[in-house]
Protein backbone atom coordinates (compact mmCIF):
# COMPACT_ATOMS: atom_id res chain seq x y z
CA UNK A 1 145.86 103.31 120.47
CA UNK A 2 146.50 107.03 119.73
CA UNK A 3 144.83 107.68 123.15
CA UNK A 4 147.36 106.55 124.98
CA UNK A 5 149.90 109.19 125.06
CA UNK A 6 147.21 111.79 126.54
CA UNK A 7 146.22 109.25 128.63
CA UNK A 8 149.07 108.34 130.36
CA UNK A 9 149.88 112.08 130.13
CA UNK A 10 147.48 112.92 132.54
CA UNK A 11 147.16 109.76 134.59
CA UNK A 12 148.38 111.28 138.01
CA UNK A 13 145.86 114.02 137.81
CA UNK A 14 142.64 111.67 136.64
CA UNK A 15 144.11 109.09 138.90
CA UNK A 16 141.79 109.69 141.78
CA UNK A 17 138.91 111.24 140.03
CA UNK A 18 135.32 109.71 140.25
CA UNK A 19 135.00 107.36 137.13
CA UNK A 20 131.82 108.27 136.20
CA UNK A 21 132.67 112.06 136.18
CA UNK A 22 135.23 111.66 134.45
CA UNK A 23 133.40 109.35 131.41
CA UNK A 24 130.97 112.42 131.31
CA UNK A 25 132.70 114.84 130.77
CA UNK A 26 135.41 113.73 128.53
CA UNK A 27 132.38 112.09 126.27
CA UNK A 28 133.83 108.91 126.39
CA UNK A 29 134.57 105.49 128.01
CA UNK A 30 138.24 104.36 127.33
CA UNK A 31 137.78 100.62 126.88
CA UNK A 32 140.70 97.93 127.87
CA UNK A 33 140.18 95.37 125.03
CA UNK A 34 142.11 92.11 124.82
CA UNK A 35 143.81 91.76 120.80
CA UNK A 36 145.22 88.09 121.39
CA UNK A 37 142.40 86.15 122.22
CA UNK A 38 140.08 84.70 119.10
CA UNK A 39 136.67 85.10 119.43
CA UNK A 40 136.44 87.93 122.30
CA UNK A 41 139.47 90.31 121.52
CA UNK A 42 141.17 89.73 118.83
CA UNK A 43 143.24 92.03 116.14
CA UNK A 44 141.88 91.78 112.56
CA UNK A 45 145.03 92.41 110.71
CA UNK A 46 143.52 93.30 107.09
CA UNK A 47 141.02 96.16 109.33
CA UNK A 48 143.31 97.30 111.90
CA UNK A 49 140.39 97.20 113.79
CA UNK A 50 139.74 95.12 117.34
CA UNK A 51 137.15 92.47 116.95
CA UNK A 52 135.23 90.03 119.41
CA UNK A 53 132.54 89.48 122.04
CA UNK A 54 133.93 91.66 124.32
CA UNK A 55 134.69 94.49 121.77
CA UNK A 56 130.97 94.36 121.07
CA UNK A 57 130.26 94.39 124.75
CA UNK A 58 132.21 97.25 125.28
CA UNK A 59 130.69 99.11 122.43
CA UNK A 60 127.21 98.02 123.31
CA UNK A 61 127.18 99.02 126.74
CA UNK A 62 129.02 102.64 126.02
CA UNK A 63 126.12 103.04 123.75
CA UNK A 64 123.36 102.20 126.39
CA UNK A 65 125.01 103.99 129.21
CA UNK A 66 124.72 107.16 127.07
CA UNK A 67 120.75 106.33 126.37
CA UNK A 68 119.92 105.71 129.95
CA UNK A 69 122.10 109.22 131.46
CA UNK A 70 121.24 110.85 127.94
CA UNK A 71 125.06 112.10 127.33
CA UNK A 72 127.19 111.24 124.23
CA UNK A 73 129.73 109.00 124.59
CA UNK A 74 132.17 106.79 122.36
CA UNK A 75 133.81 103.76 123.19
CA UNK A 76 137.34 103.90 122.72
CA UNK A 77 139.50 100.55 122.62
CA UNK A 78 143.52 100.49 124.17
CA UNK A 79 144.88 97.12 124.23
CA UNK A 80 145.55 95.36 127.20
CA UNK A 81 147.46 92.15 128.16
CA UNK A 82 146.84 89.94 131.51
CA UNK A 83 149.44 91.58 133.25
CA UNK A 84 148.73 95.23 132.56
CA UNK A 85 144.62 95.34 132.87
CA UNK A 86 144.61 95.87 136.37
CA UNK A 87 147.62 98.14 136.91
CA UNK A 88 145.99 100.37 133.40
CA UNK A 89 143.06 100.92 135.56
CA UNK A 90 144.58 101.88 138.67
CA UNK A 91 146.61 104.53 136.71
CA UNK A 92 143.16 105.60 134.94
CA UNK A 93 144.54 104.90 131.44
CA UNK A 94 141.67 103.09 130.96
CA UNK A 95 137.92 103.59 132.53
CA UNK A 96 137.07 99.99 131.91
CA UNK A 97 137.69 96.65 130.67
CA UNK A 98 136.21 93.91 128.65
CA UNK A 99 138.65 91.44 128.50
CA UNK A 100 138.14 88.07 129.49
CA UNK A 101 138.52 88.87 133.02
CA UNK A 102 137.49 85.89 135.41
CA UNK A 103 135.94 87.33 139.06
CA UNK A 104 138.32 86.66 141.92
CA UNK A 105 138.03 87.55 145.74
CA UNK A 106 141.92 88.26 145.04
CA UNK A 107 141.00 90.62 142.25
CA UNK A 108 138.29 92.10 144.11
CA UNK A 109 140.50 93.82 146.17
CA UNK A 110 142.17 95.76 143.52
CA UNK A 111 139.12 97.00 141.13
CA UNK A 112 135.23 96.91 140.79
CA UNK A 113 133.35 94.12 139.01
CA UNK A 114 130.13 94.31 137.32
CA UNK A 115 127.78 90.76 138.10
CA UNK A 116 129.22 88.09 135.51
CA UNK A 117 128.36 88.36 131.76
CA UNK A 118 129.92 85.30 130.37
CA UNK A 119 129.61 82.39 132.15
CA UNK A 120 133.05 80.82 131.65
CA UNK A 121 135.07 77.98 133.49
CA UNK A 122 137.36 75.45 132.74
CA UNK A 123 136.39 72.64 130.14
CA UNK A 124 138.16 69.91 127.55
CA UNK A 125 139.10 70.10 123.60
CA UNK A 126 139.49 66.75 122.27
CA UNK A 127 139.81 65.60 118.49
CA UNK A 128 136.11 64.54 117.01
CA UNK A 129 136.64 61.10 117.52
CA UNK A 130 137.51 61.09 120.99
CA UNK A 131 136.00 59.01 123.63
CA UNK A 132 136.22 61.66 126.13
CA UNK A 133 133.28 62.72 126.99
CA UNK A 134 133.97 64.87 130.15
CA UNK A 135 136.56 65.08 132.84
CA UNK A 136 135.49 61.75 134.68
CA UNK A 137 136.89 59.93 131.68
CA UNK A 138 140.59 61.26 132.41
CA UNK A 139 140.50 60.31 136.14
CA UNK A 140 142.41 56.51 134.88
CA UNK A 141 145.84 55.39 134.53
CA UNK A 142 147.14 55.95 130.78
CA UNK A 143 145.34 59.32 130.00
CA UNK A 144 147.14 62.38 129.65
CA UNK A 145 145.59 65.84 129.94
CA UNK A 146 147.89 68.85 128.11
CA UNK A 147 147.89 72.22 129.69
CA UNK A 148 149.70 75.54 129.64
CA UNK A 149 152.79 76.10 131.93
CA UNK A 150 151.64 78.94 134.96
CA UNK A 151 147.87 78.66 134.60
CA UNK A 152 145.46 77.76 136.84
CA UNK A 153 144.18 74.77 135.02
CA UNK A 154 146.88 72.07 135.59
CA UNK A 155 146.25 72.59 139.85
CA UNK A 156 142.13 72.37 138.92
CA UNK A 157 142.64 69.46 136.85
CA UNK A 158 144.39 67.86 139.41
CA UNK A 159 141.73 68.44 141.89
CA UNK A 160 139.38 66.36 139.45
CA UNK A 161 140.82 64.04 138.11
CA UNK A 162 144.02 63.08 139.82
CA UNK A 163 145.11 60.06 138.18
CA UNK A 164 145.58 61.44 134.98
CA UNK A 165 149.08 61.84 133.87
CA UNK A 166 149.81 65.85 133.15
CA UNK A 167 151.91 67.60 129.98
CA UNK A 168 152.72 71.23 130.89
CA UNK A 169 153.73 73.39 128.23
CA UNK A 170 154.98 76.89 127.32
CA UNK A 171 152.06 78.51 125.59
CA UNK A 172 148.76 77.57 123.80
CA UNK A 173 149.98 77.02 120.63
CA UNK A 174 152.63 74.45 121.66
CA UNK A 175 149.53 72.70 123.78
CA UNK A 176 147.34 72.65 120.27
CA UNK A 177 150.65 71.19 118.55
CA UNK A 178 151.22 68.44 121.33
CA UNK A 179 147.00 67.77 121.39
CA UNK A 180 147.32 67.24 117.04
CA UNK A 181 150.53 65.03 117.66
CA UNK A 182 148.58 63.07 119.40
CA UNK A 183 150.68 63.58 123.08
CA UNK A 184 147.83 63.80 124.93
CA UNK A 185 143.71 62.86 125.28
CA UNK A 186 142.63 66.02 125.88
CA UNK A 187 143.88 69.86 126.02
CA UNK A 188 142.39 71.92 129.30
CA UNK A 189 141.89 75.45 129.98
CA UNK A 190 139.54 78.28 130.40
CA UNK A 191 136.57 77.20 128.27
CA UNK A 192 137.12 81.07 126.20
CA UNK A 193 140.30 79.98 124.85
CA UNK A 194 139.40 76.69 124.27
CA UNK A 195 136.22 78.09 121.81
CA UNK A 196 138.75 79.91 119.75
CA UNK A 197 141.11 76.80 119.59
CA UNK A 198 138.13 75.03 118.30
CA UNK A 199 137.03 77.41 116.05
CA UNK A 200 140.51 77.95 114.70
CA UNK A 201 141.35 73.82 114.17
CA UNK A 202 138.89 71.91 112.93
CA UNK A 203 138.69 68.04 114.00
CA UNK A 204 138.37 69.13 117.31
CA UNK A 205 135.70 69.76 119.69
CA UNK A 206 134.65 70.91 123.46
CA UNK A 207 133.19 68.50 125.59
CA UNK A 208 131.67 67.81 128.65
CA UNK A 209 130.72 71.46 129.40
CA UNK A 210 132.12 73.36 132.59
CA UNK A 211 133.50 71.72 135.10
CA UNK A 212 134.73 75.20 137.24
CA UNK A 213 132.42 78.03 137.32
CA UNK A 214 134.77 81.27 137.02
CA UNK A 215 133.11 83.89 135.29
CA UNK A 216 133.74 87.18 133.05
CA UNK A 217 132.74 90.45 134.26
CA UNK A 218 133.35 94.05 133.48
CA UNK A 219 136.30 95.76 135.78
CA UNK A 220 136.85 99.65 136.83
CA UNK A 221 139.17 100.90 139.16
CA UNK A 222 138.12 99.96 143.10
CA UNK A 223 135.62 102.28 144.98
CA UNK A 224 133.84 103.53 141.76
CA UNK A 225 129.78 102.52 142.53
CA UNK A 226 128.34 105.27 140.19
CA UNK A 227 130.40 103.36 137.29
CA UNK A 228 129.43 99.62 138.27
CA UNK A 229 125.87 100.25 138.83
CA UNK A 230 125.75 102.42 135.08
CA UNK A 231 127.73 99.18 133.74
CA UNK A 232 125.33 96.56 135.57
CA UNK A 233 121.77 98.79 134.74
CA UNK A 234 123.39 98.65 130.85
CA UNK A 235 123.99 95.12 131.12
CA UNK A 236 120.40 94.21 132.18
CA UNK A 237 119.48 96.17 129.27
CA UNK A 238 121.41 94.59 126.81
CA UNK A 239 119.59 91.22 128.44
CA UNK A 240 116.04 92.44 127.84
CA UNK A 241 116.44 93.65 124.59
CA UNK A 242 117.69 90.88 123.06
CA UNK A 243 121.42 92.61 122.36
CA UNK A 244 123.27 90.34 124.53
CA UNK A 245 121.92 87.02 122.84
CA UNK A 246 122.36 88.60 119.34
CA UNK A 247 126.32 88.81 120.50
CA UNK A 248 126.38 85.25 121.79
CA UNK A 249 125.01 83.84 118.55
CA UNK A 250 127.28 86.14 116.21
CA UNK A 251 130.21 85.03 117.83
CA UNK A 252 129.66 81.58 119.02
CA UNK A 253 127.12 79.90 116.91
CA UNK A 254 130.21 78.34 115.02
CA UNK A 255 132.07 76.74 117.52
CA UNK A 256 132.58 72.72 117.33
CA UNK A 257 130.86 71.46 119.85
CA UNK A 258 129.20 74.52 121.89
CA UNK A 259 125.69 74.42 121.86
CA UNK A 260 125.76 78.48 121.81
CA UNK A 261 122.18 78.13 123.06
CA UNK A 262 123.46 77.45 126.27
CA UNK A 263 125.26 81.19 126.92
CA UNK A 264 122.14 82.66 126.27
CA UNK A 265 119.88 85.05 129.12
């Protein structure tokens, strides 16, 4: 966080300025983390430090970029929300972000993606004992699916499985509160969210694995190739050497009902 005031400082002048250039010479890639989401960005309040898949991403990829162009850099971590990721990177307060960002054609018109690195898409937390076993089972009269109010979820859900009756609500945690009160069969969103949910409440699982595919990748600012192909070449790297699986087990080995096996390359 104590970047930011230099940052935004000097955002007008760095605003235009070739990514990669500027990661080189300042010795550094300044890193858009999430700090609300469990189990890819999340704040550990006893560290004061930023903790998750995608911190370790971030960290592990700054590290390999620097091996393969033989430069030091550090990875620096700002926190970002949903809202400000994009407009962060257009200003150049940030050079990058790992932060649960699902690819869009919409999106691709504002910044650069790297190729996917978490295959996420919408899935189903029910309690242990459910009989749901996938989304199929909610397509009958009498089931109710709970989702959160302005997400893309309730619309998808509708799309497969349109019989089921539908319980929007404010936020996540009121969704986990209806799910436990027993309002509902099953809670539905990205399949991200739903891990930490899981992780975080125990009696409940995922099930019935993806039904959307929307995956995660790594976003710059738009036109910067130099950065995306250093951030894709690192990525393959991370694959071969066995970094990227190491991640996926550290972080999602414990998660009711996620066979962690399956995010592996």
């Amino acid at each position: 966080m104590g970047v930011w005031g230099g940052l935004a400082k000097g955002a007008s002048e760095a605003k235009h300025v070739d990514t990669f250039d500027r990661i080189k010479e300042q010795h550094r890639i300044v890193w858009g983390v999430k700090a609300d989401t469990r189990l890819f960005g999340l704040m550990n309040t006893k560290t004061g430090e930023y903790e998750g898949f995608d911190v370790d991403i971030a960290r592990a990829v700054t590290k390999q970029i620097a091996k393969d162009q033989n430069i030091k850099l550090k990875a620096e971590l700002v926190q970002v929300s949903s809202s400000s990721k994009i407009q962060l990177l257009k200003n150049a307060n940030i050079d990058a972000t790992a932060s649960v960002m699902t690819i869009t054609k919409e999106r691709e018109n504002q910044v650069d993606f790297t190729q996917p690195y978490f295959p996420a898409g919408q899935s189903l937390l029910v309690k242990e004992n459910s009989d749901i076993r996938s989304v199929k089972d909610l397509n009958q009269p009498g089931r109710t699916v709970i989702g959160a109010v302005g997400t893309t979820a309730i619309p998808t859900m509708k799309e497969f499985a349109p019989k089921v009756r539908v319980l929007s609500l404010a936020d996540y945690a009121q969704s986990m509160t209806a799910l436990k009160a027993g309002q509902g069969d099953a809670l539905t969103t990205d399949n991200a969210i739903l891990y930490g949910l899981a992780q975080q409440n125990p009696g409940y699982k995922i099930v019935g694995g993806n039904f959307t595919n929307q995956p995660y990748g790594l976003a710059t600012d738009n036109d910067q190739p130099r950065m995306i192909a250093a951030m894709n070449k690192a990525l393959d790297e991370l694959e071969k050497n066995g970094t990227y699986n190491r991640l996926i087990k550290k972080w999602f080995s414990n998660v009711p009902g996620l066979d962690w096996r399956t995010l592996q390359k």
